[in-house]
PDB file of N, CA and C in Angstrom:
ATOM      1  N   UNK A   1      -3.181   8.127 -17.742  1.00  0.00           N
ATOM      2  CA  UNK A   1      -2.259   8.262 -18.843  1.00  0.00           C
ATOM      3  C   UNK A   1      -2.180   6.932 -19.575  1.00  0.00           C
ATOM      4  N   UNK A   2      -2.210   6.909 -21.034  1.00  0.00           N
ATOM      5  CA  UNK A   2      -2.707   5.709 -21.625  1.00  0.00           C
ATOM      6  C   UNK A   2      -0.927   5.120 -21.887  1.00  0.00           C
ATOM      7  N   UNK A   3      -0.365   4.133 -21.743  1.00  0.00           N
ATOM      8  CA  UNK A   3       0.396   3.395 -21.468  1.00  0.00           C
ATOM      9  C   UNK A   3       1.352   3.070 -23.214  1.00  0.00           C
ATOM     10  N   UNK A   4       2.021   3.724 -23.788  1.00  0.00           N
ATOM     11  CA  UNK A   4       2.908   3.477 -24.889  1.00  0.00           C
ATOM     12  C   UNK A   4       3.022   2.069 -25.473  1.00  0.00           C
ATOM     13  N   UNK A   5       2.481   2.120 -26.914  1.00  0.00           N
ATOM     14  CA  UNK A   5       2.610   0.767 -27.363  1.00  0.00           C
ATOM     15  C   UNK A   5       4.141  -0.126 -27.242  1.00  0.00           C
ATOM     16  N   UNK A   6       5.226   0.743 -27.035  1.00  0.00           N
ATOM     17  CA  UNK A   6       6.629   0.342 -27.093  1.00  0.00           C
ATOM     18  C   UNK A   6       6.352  -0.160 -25.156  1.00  0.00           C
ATOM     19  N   UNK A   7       5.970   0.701 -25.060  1.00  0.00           N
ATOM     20  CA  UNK A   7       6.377   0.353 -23.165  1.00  0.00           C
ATOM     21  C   UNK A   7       5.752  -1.090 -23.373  1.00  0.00           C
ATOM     22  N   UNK A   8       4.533  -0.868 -23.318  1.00  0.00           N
ATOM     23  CA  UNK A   8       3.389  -2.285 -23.437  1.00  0.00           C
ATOM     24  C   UNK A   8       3.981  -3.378 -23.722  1.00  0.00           C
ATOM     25  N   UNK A   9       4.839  -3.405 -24.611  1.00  0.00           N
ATOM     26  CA  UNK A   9       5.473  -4.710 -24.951  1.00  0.00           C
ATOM     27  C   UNK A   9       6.349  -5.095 -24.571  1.00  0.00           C
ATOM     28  N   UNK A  10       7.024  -3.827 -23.877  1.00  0.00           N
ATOM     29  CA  UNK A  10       8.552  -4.555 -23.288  1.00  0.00           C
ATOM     30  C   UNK A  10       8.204  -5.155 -21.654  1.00  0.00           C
ATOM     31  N   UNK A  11       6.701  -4.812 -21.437  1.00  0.00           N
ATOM     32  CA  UNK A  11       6.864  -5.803 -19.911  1.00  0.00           C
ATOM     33  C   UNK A  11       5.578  -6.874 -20.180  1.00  0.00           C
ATOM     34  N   UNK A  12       5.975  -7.759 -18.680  1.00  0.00           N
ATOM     35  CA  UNK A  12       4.855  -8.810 -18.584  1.00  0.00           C
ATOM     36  C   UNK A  12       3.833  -8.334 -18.753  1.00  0.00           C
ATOM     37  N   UNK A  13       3.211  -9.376 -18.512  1.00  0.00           N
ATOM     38  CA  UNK A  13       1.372  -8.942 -19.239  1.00  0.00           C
ATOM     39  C   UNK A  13       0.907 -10.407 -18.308  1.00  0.00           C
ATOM     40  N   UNK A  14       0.013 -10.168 -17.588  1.00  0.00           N
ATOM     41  CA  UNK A  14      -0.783 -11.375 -16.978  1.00  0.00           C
ATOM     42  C   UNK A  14      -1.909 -11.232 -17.577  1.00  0.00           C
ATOM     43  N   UNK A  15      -2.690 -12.692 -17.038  1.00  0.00           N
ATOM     44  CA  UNK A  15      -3.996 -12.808 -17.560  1.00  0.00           C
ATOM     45  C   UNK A  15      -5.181 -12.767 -17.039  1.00  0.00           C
ATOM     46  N   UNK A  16      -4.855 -12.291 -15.058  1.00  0.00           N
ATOM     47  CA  UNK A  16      -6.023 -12.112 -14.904  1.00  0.00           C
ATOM     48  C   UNK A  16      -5.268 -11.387 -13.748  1.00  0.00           C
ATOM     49  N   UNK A  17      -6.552 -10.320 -13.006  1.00  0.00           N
ATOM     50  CA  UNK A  17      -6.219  -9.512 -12.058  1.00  0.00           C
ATOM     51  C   UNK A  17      -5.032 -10.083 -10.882  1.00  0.00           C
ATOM     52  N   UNK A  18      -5.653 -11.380  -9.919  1.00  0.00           N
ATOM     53  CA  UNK A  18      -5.469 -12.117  -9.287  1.00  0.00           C
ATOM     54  C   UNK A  18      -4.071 -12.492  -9.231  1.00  0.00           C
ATOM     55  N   UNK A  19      -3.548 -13.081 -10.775  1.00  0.00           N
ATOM     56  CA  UNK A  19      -2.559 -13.354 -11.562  1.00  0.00           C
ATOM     57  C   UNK A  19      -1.056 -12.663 -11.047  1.00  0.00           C
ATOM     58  N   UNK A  20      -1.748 -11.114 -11.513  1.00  0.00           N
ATOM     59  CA  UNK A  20      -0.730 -10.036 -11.388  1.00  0.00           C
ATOM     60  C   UNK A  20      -0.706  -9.457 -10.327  1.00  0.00           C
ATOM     61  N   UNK A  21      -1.777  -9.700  -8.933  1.00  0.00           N
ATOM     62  CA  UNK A  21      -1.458  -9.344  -7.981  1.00  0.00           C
ATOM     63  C   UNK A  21      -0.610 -10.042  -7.286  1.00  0.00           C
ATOM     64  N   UNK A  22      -0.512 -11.669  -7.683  1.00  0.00           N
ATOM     65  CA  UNK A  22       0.123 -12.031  -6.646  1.00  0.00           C
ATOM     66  C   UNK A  22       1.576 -12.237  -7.070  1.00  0.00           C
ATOM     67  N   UNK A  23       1.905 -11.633  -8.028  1.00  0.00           N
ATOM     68  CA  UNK A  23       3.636 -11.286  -8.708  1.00  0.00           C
ATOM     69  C   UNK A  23       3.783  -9.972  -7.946  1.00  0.00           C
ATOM     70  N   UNK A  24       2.839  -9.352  -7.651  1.00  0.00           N
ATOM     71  CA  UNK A  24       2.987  -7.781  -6.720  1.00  0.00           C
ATOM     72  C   UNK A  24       3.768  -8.091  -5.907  1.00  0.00           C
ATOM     73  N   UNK A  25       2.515  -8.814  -5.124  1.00  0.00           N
ATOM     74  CA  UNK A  25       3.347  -9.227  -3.751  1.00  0.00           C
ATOM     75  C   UNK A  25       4.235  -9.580  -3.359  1.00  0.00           C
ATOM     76  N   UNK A  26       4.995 -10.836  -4.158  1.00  0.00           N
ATOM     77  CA  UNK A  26       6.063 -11.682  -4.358  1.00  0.00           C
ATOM     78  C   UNK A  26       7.250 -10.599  -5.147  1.00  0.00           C
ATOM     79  N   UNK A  27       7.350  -9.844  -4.835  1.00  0.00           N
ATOM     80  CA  UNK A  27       8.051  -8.909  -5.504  1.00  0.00           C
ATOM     81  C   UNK A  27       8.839  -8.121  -4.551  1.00  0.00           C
ATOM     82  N   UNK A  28       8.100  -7.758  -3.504  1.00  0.00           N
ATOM     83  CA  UNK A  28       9.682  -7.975  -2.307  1.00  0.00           C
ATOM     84  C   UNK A  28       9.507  -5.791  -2.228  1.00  0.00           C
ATOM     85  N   UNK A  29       9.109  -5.171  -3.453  1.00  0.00           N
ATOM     86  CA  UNK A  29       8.607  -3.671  -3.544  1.00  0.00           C
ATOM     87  C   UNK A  29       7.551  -3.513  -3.664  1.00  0.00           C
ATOM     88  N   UNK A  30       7.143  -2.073  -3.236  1.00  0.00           N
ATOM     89  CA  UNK A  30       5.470  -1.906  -3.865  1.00  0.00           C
ATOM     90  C   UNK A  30       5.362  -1.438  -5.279  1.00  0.00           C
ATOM     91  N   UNK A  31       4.471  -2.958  -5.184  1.00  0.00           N
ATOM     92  CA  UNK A  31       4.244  -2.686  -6.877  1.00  0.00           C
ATOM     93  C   UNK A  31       2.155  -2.903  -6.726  1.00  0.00           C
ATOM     94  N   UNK A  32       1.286  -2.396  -7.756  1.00  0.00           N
ATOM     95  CA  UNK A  32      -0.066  -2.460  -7.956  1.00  0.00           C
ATOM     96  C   UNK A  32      -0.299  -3.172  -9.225  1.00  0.00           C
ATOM     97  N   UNK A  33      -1.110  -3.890  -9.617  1.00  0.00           N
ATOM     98  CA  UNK A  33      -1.477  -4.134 -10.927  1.00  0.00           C
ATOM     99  C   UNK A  33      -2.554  -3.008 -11.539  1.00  0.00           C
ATOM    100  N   UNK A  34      -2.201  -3.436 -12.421  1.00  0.00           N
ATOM    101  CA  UNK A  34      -3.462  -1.975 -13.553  1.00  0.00           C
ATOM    102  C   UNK A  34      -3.628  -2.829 -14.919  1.00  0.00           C
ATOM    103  N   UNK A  35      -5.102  -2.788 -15.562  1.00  0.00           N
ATOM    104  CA  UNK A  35      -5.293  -3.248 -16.709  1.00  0.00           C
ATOM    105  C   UNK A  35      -4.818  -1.943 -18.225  1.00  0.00           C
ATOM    106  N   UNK A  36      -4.053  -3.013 -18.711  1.00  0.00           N
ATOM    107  CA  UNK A  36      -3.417  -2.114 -19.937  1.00  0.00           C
ATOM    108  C   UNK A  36      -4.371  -1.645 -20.731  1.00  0.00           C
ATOM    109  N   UNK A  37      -4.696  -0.151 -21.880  1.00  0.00           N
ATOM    110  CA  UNK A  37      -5.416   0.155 -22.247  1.00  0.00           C
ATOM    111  C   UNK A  37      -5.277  -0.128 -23.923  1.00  0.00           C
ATOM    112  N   UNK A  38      -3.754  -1.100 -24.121  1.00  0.00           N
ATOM    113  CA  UNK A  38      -3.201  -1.239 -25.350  1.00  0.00           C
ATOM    114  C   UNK A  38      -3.586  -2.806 -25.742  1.00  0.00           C
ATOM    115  N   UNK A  39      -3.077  -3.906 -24.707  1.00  0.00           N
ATOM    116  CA  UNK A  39      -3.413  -5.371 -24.812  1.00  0.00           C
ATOM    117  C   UNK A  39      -4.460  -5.837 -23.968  1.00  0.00           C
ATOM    118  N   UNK A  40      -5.347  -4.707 -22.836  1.00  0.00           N
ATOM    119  CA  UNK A  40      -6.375  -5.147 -22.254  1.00  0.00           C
ATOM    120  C   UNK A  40      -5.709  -6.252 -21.115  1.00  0.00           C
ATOM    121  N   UNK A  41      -5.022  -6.410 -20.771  1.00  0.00           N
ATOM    122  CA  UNK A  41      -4.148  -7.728 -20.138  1.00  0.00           C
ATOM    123  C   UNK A  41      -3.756  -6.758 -18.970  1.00  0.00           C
ATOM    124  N   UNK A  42      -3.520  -7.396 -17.908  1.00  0.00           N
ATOM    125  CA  UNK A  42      -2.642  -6.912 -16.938  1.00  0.00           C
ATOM    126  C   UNK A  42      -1.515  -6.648 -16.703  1.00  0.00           C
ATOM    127  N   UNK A  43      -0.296  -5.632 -16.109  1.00  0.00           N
ATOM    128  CA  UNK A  43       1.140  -5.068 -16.055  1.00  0.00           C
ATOM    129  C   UNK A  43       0.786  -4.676 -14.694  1.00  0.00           C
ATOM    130  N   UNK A  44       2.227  -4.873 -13.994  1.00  0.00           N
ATOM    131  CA  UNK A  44       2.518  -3.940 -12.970  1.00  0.00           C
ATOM    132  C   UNK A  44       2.813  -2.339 -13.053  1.00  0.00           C
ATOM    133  N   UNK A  45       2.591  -1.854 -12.285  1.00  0.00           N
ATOM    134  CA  UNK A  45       3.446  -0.605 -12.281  1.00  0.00           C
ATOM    135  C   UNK A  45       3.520  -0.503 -10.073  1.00  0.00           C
ATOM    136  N   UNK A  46       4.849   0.820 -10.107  1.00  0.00           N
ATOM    137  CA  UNK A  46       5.186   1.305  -9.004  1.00  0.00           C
ATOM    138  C   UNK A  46       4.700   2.659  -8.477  1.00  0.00           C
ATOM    139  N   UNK A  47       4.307   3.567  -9.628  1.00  0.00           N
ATOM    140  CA  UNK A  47       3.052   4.617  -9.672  1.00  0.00           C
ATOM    141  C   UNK A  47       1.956   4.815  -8.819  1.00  0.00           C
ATOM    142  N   UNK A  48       1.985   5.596  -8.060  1.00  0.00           N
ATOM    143  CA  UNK A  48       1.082   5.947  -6.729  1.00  0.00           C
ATOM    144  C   UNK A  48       0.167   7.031  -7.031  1.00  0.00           C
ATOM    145  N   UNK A  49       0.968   7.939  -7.874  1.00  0.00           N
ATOM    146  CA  UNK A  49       0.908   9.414  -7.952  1.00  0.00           C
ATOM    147  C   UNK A  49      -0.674   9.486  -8.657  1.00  0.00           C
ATOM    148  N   UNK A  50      -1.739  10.275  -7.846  1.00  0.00           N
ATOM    149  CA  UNK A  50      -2.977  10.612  -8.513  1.00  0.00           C
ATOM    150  C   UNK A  50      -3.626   9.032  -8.425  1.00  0.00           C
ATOM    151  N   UNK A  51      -3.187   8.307  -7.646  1.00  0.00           N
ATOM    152  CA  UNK A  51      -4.189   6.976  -7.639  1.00  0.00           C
ATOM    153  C   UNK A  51      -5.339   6.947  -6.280  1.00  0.00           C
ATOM    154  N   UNK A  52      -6.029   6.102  -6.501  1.00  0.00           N
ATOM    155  CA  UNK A  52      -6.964   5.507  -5.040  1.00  0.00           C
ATOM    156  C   UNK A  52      -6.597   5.063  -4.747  1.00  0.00           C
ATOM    157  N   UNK A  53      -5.671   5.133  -3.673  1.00  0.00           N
ATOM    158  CA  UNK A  53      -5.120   4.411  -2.424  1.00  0.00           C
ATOM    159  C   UNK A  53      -6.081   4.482  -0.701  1.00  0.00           C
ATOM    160  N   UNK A  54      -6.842   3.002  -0.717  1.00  0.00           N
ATOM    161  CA  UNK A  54      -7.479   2.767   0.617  1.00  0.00           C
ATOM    162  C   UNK A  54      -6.943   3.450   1.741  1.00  0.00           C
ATOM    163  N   UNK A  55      -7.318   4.175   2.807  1.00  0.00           N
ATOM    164  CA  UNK A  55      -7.098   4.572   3.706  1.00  0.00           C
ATOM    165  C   UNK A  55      -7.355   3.713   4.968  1.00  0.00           C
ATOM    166  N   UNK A  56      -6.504   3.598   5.863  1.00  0.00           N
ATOM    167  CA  UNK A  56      -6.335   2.431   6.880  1.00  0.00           C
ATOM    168  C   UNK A  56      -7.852   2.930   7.851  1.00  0.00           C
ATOM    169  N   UNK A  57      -8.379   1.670   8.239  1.00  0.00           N
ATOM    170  CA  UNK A  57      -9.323   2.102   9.274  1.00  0.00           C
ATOM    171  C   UNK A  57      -8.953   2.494  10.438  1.00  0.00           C
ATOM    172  N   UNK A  58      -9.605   3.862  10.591  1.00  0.00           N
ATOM    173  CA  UNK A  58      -9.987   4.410  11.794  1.00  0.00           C
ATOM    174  C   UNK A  58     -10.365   3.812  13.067  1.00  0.00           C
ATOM    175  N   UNK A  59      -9.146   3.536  14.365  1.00  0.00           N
ATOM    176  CA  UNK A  59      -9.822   3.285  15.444  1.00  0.00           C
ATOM    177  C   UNK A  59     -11.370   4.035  16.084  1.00  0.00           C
ATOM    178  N   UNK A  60     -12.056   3.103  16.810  1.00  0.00           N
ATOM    179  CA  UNK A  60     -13.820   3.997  16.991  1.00  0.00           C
ATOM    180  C   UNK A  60     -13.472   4.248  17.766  1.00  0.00           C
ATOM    181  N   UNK A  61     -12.721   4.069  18.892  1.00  0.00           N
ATOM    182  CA  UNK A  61     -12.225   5.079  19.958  1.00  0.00           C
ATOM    183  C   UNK A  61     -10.616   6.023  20.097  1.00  0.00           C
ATOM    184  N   UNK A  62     -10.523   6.898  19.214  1.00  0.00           N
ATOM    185  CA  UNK A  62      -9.102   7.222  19.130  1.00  0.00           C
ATOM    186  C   UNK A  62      -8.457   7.864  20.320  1.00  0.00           C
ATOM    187  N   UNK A  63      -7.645   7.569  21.053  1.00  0.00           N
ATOM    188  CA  UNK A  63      -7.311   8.398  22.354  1.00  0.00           C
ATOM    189  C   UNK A  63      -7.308  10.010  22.632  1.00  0.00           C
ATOM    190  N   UNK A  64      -7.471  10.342  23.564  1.00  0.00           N
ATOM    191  CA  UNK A  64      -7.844  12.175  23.680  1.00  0.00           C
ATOM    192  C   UNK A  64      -6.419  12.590  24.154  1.00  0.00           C
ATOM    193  N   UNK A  65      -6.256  13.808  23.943  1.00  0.00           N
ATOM    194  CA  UNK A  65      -5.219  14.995  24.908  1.00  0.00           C
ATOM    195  C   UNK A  65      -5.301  14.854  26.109  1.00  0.00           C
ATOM    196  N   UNK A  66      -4.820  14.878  26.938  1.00  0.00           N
ATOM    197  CA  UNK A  66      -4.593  15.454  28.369  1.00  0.00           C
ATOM    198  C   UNK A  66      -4.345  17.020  28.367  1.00  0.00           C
TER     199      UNK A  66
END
């Protein structure tokens, strides 16, 4: 979903991926960075919904039933 020129402006904007990840982090919630499709620049969002989210690795031996 392409991101509202009004929204776009009313938040930060970083300048590089790196940038805006590490305001993620330091942010205390889950937040992701995403490149804007309006200023090309980076924004946070809290939006999960319909994303690629990594899946944790699989132990190679997972324990059995009894």
């Amino acid at each position: 979903m392409r991101t509202r020129l009004s929204v776009c402006l009313r938040k930060l904007r970083y300048r590089s991926y790196e940038e805006a990840l590490a305001a993620a982090l330091g942010a205390g919630i889950p937040l992701r960075p995403y490149r804007c499709e309006r200023c090309w620049q980076f924004h946070l969002t809290g939006r999960i919904k319909g994303k690629f989210l990594p899946q944790q690795r699989r132990a190679k031996n997972p324990p059995t039933s009894a």
